[in-house]
Structure formats: C-alpha cells, structure tokens
N, C-alpha and C. Protein backbone atom coordinates (compact mmCIF):
# COMPACT_ATOMS: atom_id res chain seq x y z
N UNK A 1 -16.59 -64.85 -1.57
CA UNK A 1 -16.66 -64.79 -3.02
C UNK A 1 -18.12 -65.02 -3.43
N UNK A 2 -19.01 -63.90 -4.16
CA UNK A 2 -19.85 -64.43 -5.06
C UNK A 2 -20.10 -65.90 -5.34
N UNK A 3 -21.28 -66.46 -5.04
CA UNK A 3 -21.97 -67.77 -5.68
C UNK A 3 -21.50 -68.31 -7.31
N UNK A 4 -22.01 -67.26 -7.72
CA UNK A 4 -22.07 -67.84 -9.35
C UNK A 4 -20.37 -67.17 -9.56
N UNK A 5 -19.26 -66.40 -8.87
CA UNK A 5 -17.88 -66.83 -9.53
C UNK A 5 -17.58 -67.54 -8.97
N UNK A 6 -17.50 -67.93 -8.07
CA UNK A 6 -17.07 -69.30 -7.00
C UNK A 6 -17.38 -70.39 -8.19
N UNK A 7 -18.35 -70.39 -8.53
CA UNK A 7 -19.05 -71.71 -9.63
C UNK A 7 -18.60 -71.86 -10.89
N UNK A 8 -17.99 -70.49 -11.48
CA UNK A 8 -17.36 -70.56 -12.27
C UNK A 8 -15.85 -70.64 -12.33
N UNK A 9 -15.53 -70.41 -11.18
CA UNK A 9 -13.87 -70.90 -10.75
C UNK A 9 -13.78 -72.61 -10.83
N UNK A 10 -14.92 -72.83 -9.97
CA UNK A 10 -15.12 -74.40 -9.85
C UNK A 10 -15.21 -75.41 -11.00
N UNK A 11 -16.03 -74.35 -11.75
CA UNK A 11 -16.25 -75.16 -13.22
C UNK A 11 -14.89 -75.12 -13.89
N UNK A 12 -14.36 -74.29 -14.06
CA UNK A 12 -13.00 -74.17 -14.59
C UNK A 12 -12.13 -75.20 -14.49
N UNK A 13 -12.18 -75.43 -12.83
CA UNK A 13 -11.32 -76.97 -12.41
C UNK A 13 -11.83 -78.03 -13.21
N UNK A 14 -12.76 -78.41 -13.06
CA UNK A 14 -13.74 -79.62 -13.25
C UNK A 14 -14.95 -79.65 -14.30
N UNK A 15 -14.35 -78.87 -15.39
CA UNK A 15 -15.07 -78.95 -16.41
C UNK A 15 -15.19 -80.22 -16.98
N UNK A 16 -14.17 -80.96 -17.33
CA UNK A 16 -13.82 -82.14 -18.00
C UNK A 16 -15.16 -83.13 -17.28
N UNK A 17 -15.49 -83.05 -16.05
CA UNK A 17 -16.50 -84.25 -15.61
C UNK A 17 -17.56 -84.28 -15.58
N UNK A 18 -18.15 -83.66 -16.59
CA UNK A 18 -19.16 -83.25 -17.21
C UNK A 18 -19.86 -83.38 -18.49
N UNK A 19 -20.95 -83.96 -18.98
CA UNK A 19 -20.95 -84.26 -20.28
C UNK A 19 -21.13 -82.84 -21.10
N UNK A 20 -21.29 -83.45 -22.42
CA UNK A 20 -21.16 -81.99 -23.25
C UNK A 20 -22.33 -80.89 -23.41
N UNK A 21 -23.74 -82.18 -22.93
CA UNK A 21 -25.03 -81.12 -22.41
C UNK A 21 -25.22 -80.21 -21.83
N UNK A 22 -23.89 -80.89 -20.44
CA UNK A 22 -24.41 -80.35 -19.15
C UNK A 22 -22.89 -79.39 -19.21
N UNK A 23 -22.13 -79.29 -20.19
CA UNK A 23 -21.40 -78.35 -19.92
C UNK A 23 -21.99 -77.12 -20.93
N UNK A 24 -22.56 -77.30 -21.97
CA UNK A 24 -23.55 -76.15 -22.21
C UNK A 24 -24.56 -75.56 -22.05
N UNK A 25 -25.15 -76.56 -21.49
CA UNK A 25 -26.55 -76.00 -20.09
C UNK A 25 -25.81 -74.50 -19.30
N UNK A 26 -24.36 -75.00 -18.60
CA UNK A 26 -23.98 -74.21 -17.97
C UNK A 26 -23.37 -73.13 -18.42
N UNK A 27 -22.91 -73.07 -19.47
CA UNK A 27 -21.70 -72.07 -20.25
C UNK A 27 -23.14 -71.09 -21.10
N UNK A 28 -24.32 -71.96 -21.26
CA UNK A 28 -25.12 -70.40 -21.91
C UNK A 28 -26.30 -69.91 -20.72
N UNK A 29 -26.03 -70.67 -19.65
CA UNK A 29 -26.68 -69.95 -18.64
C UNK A 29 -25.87 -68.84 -17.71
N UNK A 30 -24.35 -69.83 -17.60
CA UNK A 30 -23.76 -68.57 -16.69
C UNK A 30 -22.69 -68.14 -17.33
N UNK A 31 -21.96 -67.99 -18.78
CA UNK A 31 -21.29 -67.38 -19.32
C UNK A 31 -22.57 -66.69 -20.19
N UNK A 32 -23.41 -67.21 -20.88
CA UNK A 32 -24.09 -66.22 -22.17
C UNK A 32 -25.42 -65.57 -21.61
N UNK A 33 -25.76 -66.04 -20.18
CA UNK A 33 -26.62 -65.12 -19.33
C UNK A 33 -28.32 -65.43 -19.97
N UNK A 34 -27.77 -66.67 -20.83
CA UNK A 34 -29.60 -67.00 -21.21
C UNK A 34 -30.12 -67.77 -20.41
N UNK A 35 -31.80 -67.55 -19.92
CA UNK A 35 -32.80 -67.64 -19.33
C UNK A 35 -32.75 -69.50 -19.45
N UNK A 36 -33.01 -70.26 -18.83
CA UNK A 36 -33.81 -71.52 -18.17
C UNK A 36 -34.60 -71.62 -19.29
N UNK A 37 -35.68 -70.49 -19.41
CA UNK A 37 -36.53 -70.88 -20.77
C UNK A 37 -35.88 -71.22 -22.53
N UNK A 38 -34.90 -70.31 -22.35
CA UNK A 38 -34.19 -69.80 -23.38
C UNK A 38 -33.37 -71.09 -24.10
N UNK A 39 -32.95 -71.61 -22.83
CA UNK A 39 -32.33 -72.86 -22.67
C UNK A 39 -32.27 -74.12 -23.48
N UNK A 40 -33.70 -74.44 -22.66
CA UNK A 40 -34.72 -75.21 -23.12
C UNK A 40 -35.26 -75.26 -24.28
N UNK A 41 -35.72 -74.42 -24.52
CA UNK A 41 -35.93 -73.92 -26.07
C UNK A 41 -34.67 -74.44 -26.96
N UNK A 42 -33.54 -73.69 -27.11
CA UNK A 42 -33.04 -73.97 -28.17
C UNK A 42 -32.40 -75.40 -27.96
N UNK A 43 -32.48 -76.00 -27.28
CA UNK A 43 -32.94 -77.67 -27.19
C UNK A 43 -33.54 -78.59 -26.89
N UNK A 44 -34.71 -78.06 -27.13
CA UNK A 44 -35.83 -78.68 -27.43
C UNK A 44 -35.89 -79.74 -26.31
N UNK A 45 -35.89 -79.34 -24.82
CA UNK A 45 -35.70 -80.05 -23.68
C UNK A 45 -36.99 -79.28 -23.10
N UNK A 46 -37.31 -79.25 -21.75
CA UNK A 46 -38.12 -78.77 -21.13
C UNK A 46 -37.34 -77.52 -19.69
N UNK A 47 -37.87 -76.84 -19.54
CA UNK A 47 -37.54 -75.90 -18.60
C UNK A 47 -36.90 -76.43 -17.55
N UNK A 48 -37.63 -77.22 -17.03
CA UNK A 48 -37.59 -78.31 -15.54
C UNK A 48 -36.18 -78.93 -15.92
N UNK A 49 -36.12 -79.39 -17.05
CA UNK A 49 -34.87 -80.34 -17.40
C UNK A 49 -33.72 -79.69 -17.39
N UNK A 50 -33.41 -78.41 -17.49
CA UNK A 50 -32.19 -77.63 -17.43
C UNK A 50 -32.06 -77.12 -16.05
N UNK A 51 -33.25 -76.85 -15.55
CA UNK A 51 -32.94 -76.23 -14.61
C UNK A 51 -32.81 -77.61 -13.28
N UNK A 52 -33.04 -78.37 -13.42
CA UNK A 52 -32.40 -79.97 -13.16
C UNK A 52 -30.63 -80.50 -12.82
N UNK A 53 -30.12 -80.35 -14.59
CA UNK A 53 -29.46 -80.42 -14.43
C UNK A 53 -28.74 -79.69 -14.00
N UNK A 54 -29.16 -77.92 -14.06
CA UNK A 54 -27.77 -76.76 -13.53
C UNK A 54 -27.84 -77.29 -11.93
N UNK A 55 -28.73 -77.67 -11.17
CA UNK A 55 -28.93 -77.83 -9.95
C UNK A 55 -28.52 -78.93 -9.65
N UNK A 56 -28.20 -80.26 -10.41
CA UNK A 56 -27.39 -81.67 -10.01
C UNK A 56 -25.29 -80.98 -10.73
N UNK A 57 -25.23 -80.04 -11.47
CA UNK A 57 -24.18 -79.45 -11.80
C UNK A 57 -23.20 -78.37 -10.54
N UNK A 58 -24.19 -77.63 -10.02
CA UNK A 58 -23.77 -76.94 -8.86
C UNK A 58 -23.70 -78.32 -7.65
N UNK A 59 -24.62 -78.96 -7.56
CA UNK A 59 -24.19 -79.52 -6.49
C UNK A 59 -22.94 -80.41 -6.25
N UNK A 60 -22.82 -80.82 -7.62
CA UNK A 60 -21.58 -81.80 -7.68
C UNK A 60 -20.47 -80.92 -7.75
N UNK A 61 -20.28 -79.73 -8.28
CA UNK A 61 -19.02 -79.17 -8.10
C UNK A 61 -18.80 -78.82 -7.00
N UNK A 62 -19.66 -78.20 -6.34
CA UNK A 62 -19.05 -78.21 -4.58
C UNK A 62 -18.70 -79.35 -3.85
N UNK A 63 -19.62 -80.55 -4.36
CA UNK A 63 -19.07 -82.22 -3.96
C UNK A 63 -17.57 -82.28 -3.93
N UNK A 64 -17.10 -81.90 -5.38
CA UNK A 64 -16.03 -81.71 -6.04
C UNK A 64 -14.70 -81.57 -5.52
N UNK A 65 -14.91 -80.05 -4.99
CA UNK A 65 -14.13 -79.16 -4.32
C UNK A 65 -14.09 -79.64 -2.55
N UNK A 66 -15.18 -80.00 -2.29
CA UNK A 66 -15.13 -80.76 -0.97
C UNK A 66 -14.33 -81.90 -0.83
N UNK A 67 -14.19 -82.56 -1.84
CA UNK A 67 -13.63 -83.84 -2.01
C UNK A 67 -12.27 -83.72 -1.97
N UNK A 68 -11.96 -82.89 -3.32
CA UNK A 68 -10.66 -83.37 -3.91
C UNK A 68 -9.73 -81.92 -3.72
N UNK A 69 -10.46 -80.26 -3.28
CA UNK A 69 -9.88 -79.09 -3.00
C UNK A 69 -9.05 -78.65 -3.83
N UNK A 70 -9.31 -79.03 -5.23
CA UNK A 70 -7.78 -78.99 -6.62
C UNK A 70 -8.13 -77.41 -6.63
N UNK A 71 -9.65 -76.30 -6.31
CA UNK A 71 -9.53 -74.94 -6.51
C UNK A 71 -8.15 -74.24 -5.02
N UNK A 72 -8.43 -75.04 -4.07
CA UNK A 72 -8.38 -74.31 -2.86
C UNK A 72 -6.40 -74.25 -3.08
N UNK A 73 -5.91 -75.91 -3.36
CA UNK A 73 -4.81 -76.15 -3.35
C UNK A 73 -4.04 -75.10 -4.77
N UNK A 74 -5.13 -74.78 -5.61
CA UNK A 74 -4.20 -74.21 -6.57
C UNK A 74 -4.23 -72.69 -5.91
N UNK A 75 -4.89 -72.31 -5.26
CA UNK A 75 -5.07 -70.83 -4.70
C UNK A 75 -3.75 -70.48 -3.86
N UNK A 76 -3.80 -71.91 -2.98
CA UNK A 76 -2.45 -71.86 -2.18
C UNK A 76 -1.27 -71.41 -3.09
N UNK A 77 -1.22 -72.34 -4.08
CA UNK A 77 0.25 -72.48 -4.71
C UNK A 77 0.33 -71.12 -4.82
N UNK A 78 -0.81 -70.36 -5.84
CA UNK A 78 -0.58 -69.15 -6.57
C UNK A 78 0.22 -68.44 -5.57
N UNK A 79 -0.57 -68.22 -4.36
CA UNK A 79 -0.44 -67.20 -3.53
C UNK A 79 1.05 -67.62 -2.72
N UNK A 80 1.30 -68.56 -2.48
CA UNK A 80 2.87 -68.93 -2.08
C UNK A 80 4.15 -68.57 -3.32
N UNK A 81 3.49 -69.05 -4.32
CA UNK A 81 4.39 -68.24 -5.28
C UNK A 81 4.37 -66.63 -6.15
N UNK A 82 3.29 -65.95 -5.44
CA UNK A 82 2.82 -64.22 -6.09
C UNK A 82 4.28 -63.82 -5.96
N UNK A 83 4.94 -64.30 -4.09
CA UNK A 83 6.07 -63.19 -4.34
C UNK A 83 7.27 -63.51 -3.97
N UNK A 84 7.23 -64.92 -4.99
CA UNK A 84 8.78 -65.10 -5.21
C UNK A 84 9.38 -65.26 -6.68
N UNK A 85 8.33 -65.19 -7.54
CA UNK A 85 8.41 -65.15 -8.79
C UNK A 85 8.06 -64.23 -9.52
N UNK A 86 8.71 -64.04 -11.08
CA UNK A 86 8.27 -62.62 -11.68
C UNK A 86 6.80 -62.78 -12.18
N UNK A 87 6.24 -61.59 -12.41
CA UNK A 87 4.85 -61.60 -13.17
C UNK A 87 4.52 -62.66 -14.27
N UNK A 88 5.57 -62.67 -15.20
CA UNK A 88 5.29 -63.70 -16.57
C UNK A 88 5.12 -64.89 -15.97
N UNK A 89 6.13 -65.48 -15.00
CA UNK A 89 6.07 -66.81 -14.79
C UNK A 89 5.10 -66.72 -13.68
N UNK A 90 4.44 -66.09 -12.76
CA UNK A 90 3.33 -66.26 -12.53
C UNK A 90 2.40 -66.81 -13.11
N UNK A 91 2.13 -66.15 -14.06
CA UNK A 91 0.98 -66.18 -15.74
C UNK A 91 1.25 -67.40 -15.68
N UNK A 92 2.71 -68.14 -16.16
CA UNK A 92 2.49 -69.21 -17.14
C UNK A 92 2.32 -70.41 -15.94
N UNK A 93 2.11 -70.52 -14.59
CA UNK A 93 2.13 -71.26 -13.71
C UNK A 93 0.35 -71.57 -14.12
N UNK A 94 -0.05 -69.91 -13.58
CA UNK A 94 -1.58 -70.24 -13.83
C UNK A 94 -2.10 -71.04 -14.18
N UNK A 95 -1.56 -70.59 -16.05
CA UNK A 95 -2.23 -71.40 -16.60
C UNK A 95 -2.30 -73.20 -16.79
N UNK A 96 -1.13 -73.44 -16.41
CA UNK A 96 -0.47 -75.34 -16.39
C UNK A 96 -1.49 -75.14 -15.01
N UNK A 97 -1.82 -74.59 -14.07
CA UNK A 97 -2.84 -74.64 -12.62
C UNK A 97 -4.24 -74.97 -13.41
C-alpha cells in the first residue's frame, strides 16, 4: 500500500490522539495537498514547525499500529466477514469499524 494511504488509513484509526493542531497540520497537508510553506503561513508558525510535527505525527501512527494493530485487526474482520454477509451490512459494520 502507498505511504501517504497507509497514513491516511492510520489516521482514520487514531485520529482522536492527536491535538487539534496536529490534526490540521495533517488534514491540509495530506487531505488539502497544501505545501509545508503554505502551512505555516496560514498559522503563523514556521516551516520547520509543521514539518516537525507531520514527522513526530507519522511516526507515532506507525508506533500506533505497531502497538495496538486496531487498522490490521479491523482489515481482518472486514475481510472474514466480505462473504458471509450482504453488501449493506457490510457498509454498516465498516463504519461502527
């Protein structure tokens, strides 16, 4: 899997352990695709400082997933249940996942 969806699967899990900086540091760097500089700028932080925290942010979510495997274990479930259940309740498993 791709780096940055892997990271955003990860983030998905473990958004919650994150403050609200450092979860928009990440959501307008790797959902809105703005620049480190861009970043920084529209909060009045320094370049170094975002690109800081995205780099103490990636590392801890793989910490994360190393630790506690809540992406790997929900992958299991999905895939143990793709084909014994109908499509909808697939969906609605997902999403409670």
């Amino acid at each position: 899997m791709d780096k940055i969806v892997y990271l955003n699967v990860l983030y998905d899990c473990y958004k919650e352990l994150f403050t609200e900086k450092q979860q928009m540091y990440f959501e307008s760097y790797y959902w809105e695709d703005l620049s480190l500089s861009e970043i920084a700028e529209n909060n009045n932080v320094s370049r170094n400082a975002v690109h800081n925290q995205l780099k103490i942010m990636e590392e801890k979510l793989f910490e994360l997933e190393d630790k506690l495997s809540i992406n790997k274990k929900k992958e299991k479930i999905v895939n143990l249940l793709a084909d014994k259940v109908d499509e909808k309740i697939l969906d609605e498993i997902k999403k409670i996942l």
